[in-house]
N, C-alpha and C. Protein backbone atom coordinates (compact mmCIF):
# COMPACT_ATOMS: atom_id res chain seq x y z
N UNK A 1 103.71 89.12 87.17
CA UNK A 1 102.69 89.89 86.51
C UNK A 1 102.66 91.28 87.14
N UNK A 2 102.24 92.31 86.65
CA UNK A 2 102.20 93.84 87.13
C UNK A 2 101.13 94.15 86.15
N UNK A 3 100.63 94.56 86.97
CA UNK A 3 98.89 95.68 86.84
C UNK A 3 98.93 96.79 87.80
N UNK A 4 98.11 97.76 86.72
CA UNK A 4 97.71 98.79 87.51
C UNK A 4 96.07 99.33 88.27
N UNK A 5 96.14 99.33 89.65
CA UNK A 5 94.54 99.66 89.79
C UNK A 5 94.25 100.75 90.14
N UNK A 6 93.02 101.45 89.82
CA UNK A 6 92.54 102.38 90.25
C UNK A 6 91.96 102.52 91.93
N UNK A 7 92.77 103.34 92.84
CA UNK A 7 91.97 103.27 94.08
C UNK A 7 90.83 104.41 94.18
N UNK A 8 89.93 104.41 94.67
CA UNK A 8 88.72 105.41 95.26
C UNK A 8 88.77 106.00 96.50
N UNK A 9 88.37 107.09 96.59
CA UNK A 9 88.67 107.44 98.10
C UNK A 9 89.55 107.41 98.89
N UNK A 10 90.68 107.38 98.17
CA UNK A 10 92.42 107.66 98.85
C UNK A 10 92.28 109.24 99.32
N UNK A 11 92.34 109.21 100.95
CA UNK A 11 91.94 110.34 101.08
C UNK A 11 93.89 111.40 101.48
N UNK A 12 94.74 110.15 102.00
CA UNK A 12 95.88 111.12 102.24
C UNK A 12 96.93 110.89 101.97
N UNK A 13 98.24 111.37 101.42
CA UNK A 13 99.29 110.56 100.58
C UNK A 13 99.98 109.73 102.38
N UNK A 14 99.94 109.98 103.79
CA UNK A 14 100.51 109.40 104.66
C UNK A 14 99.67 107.55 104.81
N UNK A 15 98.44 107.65 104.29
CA UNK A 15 97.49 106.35 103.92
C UNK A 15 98.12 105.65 103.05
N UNK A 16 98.82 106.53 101.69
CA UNK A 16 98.94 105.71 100.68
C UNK A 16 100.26 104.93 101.05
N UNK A 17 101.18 106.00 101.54
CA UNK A 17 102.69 105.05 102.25
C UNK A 17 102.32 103.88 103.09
N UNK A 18 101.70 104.44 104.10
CA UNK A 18 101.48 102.96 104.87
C UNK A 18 100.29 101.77 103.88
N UNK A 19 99.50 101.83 103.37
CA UNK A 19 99.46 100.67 101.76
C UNK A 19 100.52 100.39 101.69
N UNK A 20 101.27 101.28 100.80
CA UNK A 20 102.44 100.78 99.81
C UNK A 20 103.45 99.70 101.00
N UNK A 21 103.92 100.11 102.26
CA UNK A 21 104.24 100.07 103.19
C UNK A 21 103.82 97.91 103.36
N UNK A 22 102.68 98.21 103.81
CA UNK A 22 101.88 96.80 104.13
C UNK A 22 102.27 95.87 103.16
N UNK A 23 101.24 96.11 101.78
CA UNK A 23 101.24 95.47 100.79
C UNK A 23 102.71 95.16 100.50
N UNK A 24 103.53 95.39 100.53
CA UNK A 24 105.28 95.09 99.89
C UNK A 24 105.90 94.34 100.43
N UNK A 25 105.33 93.79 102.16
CA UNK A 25 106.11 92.85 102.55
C UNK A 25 104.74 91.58 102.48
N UNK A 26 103.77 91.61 101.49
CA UNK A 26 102.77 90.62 101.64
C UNK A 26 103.62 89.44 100.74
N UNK A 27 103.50 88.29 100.88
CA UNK A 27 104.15 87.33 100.28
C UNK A 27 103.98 87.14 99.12
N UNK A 28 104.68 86.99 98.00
CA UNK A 28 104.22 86.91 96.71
C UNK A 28 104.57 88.44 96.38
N UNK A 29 104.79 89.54 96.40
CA UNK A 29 104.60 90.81 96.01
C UNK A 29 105.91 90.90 95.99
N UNK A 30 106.79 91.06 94.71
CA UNK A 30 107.45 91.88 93.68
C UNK A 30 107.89 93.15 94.30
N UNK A 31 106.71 93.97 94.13
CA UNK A 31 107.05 95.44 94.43
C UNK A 31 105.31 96.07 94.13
N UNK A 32 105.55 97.44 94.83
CA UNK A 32 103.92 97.82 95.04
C UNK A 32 104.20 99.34 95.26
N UNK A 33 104.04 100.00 94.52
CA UNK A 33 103.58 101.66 94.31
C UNK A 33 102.26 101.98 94.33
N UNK A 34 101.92 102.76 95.27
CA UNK A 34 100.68 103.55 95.40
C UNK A 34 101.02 105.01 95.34
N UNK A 35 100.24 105.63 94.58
CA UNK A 35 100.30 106.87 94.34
C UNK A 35 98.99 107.82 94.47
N UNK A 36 99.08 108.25 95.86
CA UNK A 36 98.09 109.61 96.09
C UNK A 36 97.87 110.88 95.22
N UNK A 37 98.54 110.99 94.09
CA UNK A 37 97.82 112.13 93.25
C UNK A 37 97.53 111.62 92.23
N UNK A 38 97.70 110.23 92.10
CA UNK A 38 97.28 109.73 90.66
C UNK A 38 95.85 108.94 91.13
N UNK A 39 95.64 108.15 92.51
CA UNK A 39 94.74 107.41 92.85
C UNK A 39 95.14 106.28 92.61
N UNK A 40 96.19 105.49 91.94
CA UNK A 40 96.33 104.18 91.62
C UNK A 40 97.45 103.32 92.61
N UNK A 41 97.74 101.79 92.31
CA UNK A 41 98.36 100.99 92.60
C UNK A 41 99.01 100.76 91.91
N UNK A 42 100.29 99.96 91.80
CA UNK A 42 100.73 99.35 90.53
C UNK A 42 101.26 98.44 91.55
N UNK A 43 100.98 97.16 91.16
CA UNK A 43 101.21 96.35 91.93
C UNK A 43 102.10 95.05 90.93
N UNK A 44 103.48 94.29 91.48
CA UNK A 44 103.85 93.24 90.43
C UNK A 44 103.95 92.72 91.40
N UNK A 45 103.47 91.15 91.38
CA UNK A 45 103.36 90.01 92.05
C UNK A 45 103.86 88.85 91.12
N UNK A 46 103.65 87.61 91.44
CA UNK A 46 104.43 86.10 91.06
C UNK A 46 102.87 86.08 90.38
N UNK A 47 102.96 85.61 89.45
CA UNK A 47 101.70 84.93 88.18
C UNK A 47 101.43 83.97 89.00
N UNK A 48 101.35 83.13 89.47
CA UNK A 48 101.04 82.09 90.46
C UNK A 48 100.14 82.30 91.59
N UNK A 49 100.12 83.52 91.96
CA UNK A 49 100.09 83.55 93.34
C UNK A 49 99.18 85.26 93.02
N UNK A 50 98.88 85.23 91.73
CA UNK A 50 98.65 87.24 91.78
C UNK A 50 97.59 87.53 91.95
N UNK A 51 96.08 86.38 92.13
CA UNK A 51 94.80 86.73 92.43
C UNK A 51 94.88 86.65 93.49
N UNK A 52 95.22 85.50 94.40
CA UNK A 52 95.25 85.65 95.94
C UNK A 52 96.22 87.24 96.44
N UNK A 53 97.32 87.50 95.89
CA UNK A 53 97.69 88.79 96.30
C UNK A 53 97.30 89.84 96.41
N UNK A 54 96.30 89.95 95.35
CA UNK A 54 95.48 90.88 94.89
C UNK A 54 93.99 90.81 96.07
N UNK A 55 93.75 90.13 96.69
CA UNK A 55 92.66 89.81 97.34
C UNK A 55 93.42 90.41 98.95
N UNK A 56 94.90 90.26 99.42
CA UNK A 56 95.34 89.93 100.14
C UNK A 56 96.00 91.77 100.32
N UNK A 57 95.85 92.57 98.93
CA UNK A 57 96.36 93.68 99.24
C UNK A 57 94.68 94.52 99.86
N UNK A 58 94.24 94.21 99.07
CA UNK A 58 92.60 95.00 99.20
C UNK A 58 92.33 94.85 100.99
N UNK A 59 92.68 93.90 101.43
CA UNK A 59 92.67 93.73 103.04
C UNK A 59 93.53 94.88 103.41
N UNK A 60 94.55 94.65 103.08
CA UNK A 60 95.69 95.42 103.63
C UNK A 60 94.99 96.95 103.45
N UNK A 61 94.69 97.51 102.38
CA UNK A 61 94.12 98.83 102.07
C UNK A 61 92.79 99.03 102.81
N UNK A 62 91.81 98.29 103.41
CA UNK A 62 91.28 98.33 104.08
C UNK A 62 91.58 98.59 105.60
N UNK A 63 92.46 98.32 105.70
CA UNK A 63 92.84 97.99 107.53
C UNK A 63 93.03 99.90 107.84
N UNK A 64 93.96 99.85 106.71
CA UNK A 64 94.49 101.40 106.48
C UNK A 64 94.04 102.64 106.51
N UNK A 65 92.75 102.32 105.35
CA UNK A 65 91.62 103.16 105.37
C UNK A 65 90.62 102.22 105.04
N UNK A 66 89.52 102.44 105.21
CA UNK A 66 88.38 101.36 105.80
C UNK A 66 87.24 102.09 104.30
N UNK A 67 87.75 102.94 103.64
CA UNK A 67 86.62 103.70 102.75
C UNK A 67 87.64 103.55 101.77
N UNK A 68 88.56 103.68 101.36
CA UNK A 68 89.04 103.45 100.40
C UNK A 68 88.76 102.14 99.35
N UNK A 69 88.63 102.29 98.37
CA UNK A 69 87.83 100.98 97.25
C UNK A 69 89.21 100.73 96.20
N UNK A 70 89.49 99.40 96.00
CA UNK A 70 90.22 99.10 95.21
C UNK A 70 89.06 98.66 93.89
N UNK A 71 89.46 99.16 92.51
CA UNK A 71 88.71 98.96 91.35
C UNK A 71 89.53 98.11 90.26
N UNK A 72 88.66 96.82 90.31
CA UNK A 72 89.49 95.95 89.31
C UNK A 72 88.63 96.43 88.24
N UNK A 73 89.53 95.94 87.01
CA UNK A 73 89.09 96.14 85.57
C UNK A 73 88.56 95.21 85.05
């Protein structure tokens, strides 16, 4: 599955690498683009496994930057 999310408060594109960075070796994760001038994620994970990933990147983006908000739809 691949979705795209909106992040909040992505304050620097060196934040968004280390995300993209984290999230890509999380298990289950496909592949994972974060993009600092757009604000978003695009994240493709295993259909099986893509809500827990999704729970499991938002950690990861937290650790990173602690203000940054992941926005599900």
């Amino acid at each position: 599955m691949k979705k795209s999310f909106k992040l909040e408060d992505l304050d620097c594109a060196n934040c968004a690498a280390k995300m993209e960075e984290a999230i890509s070796k999380l298990p289950g994760v496909n592949r994972c683009s974060v993009n600092f001038m757009a604000q978003k994620m695009i994240l493709e994970a295993d259909d099986d496994k893509f809500d827990e990933v999704v729970n499991l990147a938002e950690k990861k983006i937290r650790e990173v930057e602690p203000d940054c908000r992941l926005i599900r739809k």
